[in-house]
Protein backbone atom coordinates (compact mmCIF):
# COMPACT_ATOMS: atom_id res chain seq x y z
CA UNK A 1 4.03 51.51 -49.75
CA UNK A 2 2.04 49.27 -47.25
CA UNK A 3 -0.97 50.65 -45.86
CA UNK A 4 -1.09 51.69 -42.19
CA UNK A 5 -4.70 49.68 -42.33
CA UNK A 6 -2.80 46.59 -43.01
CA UNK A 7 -0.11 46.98 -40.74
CA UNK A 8 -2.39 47.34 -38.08
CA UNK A 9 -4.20 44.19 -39.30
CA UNK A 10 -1.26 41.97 -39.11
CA UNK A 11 0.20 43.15 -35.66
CA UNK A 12 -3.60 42.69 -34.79
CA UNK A 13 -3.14 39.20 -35.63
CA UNK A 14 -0.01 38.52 -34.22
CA UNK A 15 -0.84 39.66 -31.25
CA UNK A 16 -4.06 37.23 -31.05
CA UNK A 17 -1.99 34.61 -32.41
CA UNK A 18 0.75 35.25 -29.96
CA UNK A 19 -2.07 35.50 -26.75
CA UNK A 20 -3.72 32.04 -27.74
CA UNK A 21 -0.50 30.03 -27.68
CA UNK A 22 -0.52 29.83 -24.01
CA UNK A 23 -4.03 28.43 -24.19
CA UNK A 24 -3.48 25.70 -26.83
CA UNK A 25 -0.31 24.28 -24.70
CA UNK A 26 -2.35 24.10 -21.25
CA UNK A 27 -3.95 20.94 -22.81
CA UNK A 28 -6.67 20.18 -20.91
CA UNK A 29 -5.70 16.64 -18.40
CA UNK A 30 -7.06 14.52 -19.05
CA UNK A 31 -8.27 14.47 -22.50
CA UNK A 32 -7.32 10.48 -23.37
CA UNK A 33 -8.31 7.55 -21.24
CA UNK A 34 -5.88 6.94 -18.51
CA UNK A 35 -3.54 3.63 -17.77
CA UNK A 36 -3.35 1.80 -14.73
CA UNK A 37 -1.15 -0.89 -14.20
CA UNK A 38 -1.70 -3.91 -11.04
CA UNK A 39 1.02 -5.29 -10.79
CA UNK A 40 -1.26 -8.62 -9.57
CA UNK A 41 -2.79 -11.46 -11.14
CA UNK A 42 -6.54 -10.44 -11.56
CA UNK A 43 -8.94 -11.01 -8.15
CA UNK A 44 -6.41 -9.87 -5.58
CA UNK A 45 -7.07 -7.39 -3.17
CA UNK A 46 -5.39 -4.87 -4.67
CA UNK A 47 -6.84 -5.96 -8.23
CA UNK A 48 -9.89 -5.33 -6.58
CA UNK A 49 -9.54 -2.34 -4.41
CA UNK A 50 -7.80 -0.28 -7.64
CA UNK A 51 -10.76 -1.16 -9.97
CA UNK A 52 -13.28 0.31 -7.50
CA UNK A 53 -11.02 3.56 -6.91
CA UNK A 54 -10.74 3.83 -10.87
CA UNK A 55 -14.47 3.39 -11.66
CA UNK A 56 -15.24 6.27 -8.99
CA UNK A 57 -12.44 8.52 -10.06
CA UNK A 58 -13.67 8.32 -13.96
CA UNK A 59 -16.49 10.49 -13.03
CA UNK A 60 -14.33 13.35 -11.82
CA UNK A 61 -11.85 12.97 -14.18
CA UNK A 62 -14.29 12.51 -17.66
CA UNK A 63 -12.58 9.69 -18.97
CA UNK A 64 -11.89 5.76 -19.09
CA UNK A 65 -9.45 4.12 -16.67
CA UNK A 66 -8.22 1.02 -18.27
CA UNK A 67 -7.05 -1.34 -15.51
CA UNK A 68 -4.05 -3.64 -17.09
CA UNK A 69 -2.87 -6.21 -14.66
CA UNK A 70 0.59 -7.00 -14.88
CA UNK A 71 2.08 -9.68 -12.41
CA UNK A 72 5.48 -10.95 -11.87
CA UNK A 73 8.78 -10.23 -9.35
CA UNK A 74 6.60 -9.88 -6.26
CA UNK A 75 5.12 -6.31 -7.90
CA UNK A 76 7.85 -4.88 -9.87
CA UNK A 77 7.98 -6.01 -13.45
CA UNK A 78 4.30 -3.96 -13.29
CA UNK A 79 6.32 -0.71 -11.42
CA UNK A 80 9.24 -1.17 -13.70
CA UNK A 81 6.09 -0.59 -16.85
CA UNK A 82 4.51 2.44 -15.38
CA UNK A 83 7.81 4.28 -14.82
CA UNK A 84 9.13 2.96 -18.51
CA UNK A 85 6.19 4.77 -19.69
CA UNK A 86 5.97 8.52 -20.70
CA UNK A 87 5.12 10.10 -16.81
CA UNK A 88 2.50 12.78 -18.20
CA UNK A 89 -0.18 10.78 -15.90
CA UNK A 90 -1.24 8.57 -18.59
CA UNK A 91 0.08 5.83 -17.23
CA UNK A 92 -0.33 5.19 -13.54
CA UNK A 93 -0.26 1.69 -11.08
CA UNK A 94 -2.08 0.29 -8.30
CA UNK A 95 0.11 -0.90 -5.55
CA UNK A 96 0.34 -2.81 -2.30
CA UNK A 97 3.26 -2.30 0.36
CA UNK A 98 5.84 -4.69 -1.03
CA UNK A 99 6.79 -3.87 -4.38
CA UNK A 100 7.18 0.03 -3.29
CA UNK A 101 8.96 -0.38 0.23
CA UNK A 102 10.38 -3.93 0.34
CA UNK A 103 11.00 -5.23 -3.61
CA UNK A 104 13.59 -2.56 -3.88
CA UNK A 105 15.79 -3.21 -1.18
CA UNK A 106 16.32 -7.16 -1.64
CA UNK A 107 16.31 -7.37 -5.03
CA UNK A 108 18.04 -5.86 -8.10
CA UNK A 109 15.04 -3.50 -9.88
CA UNK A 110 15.50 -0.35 -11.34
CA UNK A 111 13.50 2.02 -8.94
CA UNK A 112 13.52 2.77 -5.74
CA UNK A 113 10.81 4.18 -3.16
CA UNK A 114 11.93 7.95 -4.43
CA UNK A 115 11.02 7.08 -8.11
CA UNK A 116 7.62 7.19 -7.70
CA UNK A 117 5.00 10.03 -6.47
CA UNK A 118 1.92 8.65 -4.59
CA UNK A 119 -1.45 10.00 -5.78
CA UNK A 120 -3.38 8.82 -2.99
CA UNK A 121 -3.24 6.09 -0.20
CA UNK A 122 -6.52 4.72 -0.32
CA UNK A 123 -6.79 2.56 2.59
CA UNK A 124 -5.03 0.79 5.81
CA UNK A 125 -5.32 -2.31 7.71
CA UNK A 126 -3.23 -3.73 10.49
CA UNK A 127 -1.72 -7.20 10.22
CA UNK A 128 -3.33 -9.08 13.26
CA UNK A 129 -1.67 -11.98 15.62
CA UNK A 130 -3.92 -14.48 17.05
CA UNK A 131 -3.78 -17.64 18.83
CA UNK A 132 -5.80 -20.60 19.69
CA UNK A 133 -8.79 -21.01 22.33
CA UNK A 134 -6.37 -22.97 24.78
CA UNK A 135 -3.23 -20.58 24.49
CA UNK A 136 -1.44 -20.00 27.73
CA UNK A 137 -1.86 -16.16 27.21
CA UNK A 138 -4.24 -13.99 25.57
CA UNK A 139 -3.86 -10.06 26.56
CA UNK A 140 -1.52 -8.52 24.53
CA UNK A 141 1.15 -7.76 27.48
CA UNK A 142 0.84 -11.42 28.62
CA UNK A 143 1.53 -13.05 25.20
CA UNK A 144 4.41 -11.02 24.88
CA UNK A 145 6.13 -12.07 28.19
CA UNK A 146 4.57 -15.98 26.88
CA UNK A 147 6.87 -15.63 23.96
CA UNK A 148 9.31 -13.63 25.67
CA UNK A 149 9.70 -16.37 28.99
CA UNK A 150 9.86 -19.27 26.03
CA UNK A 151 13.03 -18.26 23.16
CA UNK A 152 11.80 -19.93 20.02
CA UNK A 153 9.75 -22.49 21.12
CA UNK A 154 6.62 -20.87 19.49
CA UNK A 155 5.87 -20.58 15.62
CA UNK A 156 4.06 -17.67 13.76
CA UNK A 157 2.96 -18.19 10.50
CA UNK A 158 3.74 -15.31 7.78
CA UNK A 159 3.52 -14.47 3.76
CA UNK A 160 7.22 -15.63 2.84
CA UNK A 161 10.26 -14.82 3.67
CA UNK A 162 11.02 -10.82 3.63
CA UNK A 163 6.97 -10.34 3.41
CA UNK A 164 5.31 -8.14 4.63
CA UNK A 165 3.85 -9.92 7.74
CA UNK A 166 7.78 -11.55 8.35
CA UNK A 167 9.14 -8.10 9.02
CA UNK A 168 6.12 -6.66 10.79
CA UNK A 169 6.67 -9.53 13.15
CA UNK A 170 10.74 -9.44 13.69
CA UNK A 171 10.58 -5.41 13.83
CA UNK A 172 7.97 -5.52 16.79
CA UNK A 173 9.11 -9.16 18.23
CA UNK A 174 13.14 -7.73 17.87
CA UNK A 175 12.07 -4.85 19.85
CA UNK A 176 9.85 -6.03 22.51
CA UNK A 177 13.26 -8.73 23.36
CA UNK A 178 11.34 -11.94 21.64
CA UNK A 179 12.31 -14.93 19.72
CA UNK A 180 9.82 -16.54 17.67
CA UNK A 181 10.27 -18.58 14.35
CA UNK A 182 8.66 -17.74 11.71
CA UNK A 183 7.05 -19.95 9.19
CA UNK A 184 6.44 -18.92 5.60
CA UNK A 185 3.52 -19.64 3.66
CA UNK A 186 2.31 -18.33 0.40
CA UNK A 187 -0.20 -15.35 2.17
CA UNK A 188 -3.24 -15.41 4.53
CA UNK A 189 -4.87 -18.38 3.34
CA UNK A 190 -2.21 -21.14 3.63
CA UNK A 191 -1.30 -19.74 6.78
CA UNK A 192 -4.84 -19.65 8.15
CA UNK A 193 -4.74 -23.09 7.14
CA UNK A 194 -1.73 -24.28 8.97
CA UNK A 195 -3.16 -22.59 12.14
CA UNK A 196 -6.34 -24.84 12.06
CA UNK A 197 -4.30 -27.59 11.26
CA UNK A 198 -1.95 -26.39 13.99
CA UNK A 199 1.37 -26.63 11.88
CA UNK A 200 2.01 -22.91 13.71
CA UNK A 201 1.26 -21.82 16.93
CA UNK A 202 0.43 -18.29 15.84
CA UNK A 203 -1.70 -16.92 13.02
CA UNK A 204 0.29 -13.66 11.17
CA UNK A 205 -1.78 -11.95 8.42
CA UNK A 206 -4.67 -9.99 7.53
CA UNK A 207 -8.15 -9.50 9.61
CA UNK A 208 -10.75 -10.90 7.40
CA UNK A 209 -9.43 -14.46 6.97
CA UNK A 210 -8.99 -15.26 10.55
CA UNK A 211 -12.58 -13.09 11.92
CA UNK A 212 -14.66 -16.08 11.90
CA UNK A 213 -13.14 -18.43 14.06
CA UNK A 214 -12.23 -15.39 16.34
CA UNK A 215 -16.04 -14.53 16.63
CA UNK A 216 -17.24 -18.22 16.98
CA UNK A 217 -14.27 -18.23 19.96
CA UNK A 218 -11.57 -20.86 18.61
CA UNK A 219 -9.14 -18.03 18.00
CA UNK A 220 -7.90 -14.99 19.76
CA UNK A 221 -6.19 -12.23 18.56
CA UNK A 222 -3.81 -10.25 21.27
CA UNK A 223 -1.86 -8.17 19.18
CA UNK A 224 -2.27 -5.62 16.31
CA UNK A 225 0.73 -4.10 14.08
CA UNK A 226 -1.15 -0.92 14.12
CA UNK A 227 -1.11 2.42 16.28
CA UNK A 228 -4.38 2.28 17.34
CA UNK A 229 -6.25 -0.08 18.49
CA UNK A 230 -9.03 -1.59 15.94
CA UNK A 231 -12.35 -1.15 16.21
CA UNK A 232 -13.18 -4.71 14.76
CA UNK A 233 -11.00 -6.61 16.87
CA UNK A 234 -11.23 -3.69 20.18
CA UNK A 235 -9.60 -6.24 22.37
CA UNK A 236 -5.99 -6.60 20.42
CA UNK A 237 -3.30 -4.71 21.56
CA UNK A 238 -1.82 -2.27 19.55
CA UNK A 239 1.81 -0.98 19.10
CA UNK A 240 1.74 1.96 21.10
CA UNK A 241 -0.13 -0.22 24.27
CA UNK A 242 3.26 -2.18 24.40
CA UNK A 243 5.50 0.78 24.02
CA UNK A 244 6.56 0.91 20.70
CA UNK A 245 4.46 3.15 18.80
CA UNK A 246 7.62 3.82 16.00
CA UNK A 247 7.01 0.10 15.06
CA UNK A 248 3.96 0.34 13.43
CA UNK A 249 3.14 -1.41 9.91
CA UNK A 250 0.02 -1.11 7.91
CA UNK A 251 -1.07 -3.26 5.14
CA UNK A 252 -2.08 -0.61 2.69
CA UNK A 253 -3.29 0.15 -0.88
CA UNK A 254 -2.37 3.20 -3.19
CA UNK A 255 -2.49 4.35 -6.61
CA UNK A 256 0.89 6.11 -8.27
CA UNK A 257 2.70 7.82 -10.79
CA UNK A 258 6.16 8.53 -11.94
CA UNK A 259 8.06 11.14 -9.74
CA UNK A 260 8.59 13.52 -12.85
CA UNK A 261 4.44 13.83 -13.64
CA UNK A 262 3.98 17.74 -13.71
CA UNK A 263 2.73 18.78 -10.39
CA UNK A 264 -0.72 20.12 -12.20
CA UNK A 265 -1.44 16.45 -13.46
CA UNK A 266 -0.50 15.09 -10.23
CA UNK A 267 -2.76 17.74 -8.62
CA UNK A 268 -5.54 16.72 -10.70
CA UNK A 269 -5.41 12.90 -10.19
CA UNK A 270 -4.50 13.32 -6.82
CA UNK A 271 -8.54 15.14 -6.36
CA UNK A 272 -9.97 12.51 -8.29
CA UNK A 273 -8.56 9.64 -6.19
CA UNK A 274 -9.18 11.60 -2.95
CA UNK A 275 -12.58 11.83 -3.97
CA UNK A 276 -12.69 8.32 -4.98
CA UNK A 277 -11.59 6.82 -1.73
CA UNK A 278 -13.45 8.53 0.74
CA UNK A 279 -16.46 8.07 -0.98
CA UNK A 280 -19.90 6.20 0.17
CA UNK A 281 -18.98 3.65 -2.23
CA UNK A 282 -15.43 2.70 -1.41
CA UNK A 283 -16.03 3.21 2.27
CA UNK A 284 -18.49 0.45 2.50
CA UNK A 285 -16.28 -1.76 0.81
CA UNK A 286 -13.07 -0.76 2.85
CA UNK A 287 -15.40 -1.59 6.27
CA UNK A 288 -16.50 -5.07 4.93
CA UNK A 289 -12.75 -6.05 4.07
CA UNK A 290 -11.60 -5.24 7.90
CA UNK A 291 -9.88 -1.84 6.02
CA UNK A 292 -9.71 1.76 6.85
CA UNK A 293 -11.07 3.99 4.07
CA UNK A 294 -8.39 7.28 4.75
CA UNK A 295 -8.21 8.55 1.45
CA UNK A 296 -4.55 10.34 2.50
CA UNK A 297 -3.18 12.92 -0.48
CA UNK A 298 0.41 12.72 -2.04
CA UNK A 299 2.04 14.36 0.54
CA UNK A 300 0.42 12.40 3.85
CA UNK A 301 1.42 9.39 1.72
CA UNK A 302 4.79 10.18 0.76
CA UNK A 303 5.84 10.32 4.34
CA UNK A 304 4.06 7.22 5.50
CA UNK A 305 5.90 5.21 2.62
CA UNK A 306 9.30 6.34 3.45
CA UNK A 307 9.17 5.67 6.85
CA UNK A 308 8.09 2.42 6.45
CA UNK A 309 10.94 1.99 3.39
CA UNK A 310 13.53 3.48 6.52
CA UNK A 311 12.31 0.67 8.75
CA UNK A 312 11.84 -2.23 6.56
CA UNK A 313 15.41 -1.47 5.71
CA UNK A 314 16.25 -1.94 9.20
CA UNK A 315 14.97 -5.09 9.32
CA UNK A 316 16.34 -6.65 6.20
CA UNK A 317 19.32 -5.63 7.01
CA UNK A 318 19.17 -7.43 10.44
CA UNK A 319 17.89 -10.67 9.20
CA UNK A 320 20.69 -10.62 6.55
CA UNK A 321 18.13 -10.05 3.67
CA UNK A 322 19.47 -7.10 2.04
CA UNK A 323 20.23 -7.19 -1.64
CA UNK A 324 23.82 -7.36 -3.32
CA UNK A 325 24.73 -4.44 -4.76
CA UNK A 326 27.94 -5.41 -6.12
């Protein structure tokens, strides 16, 4: 006969054993060092900008961040290697616009803008316009009706065909009625460089390249991509000053995961970066590179991307860009 002492031991046991499962599978996240994948050569901007957010976020989150930079198919073989990976928030990417809301609908990849879950949306920037000193028209309105009173005779300069800049430019130019040709270059710096040399009539990109010669007065910048206005360039129009306030497009930068990363990890990461990007620390930097330090969670992001994925689509699909899918 077994002893009621013993009995009572084991279902003692059990029932410790049974109460301290729970426990041992709420591993605590993270408790490894954490992935992320650039899908840019290093030095880029967004090389750069998802360094500084991982350095900042390894304080909250107690471990390493290993940045892994992995270029190729304008952003997507280094989207295609996050989501091959296990999505338990090991393994996360930096990203720009294009690879997330442009890649997938002109070329054949494996994701789309639903197979990922943004963490954060670190920053935004508008795309700028700008013209010479001796332009016939500088205020926003006026350069419109310049371009608009004159069907293709002026140039804008962009970053390739279906970037980013290109379809900023034919969504708002397509709206507003105009007809401008636009001139691909491999980003910013080639087409700052074919403004100086005046090979384009207009300069399409990013703030920081073109700021100098706008503040020593041989450029002018009339128009914005932006909803607002800018407070570094306060004279550029913006979207909603000419009426079209749905046409918006922001450069931006944000940092990912798979969209099946339990919610708890994505919760976790999601604080970290937060923290991260609207911090002292990346704020400064954001302000320096003409950028907008917003720090926006998962879901703020979420919606900003798939708008943007709606209208982009729009626009390929206009200019004839839109992948095969047979």
């Amino acid at each position: 006969m077994v002893k009621p002492t013993i009995v009572a031991g084991v279902a003692a046991l059990s029932a410790a054993l049974v109460a301290a499962t729970p426990a041992r599978a709420q591993e605590k996240f993270p408790s490894h060092p954490i992935e992320l994948i650039v899908p840019t050569a290093p030095g880029g901007g967004t090389d750069i900008a998802s360094r500084l957010l991982a350095s900042i976020a390894e304080g909250t989150l107690g471990q390493k961040i290993l940045v892994v930079d992995k270029p190729g198919a304008g952003g997507a073989i280094g989207v295609e290697t996050m989501l091959q990976a296990k999505p338990d928030g090991y393994t996360i990417a930096g990203v720009w616009n294009s690879p997330i809301t442009i890649t997938p609908q002109m070329f054949k990849v494996s994701y789309t803008v639903h197979s990922i879950v943004p963490i954060v949306l670190s920053d935004v920037s508008p795309i700028v316009f700008c013209v010479p000193k001796g332009f016939p028209r500088t205020d926003g309105k006026q350069f419109i009706q310049e371009l608009r009173n004159h069907p293709n005779k002026y140039t804008y300069g962009t970053d390739g065909v279906s970037g980013t800049v290109h379809l900023a430019g034919a969504m708002i130019f397509t709206s507003l009625g105009v007809q401008a040709r636009a001139i691909p270059y491999g980003g910013a710096g080639e087409t700052l460089e074919a403004f100086l040399g005046k090979s384009v009539d207009i300069y399409g990109g990013s703030i920081p390249p073109i700021l100098p010669f706008v503040e020593k007065g041989s450029a002018k910048c009339p128009l914005v991509t932006s909803e607002k206005r800018n407070p570094t360039l306060p004279g550029a129009a913006s979207v909603s000053d000419l009426g079209i306030p749905q046409d918006q497009t922001v450069l931006w930068h944000a940092i990912i995961a798979p969209a099946s990363i339990p919610t708890g990890r994505l919760k976790v990461l999601e604080r970290a970066f937060q923290q991260a990007a609207r911090s002292t620390k990346y704020q400064e930097f954001a302000k320096k590179e003409g950028e907008d330090a917003v720090g926006w969670g998962s879901v703020q992001a979420r919606d900003v991307m798939e708008k943007e994925y709606a209208a982009f689509g729009r626009v390929i699909q206009s200019l004839g860009l839109a992948k095969n899918t047979k």
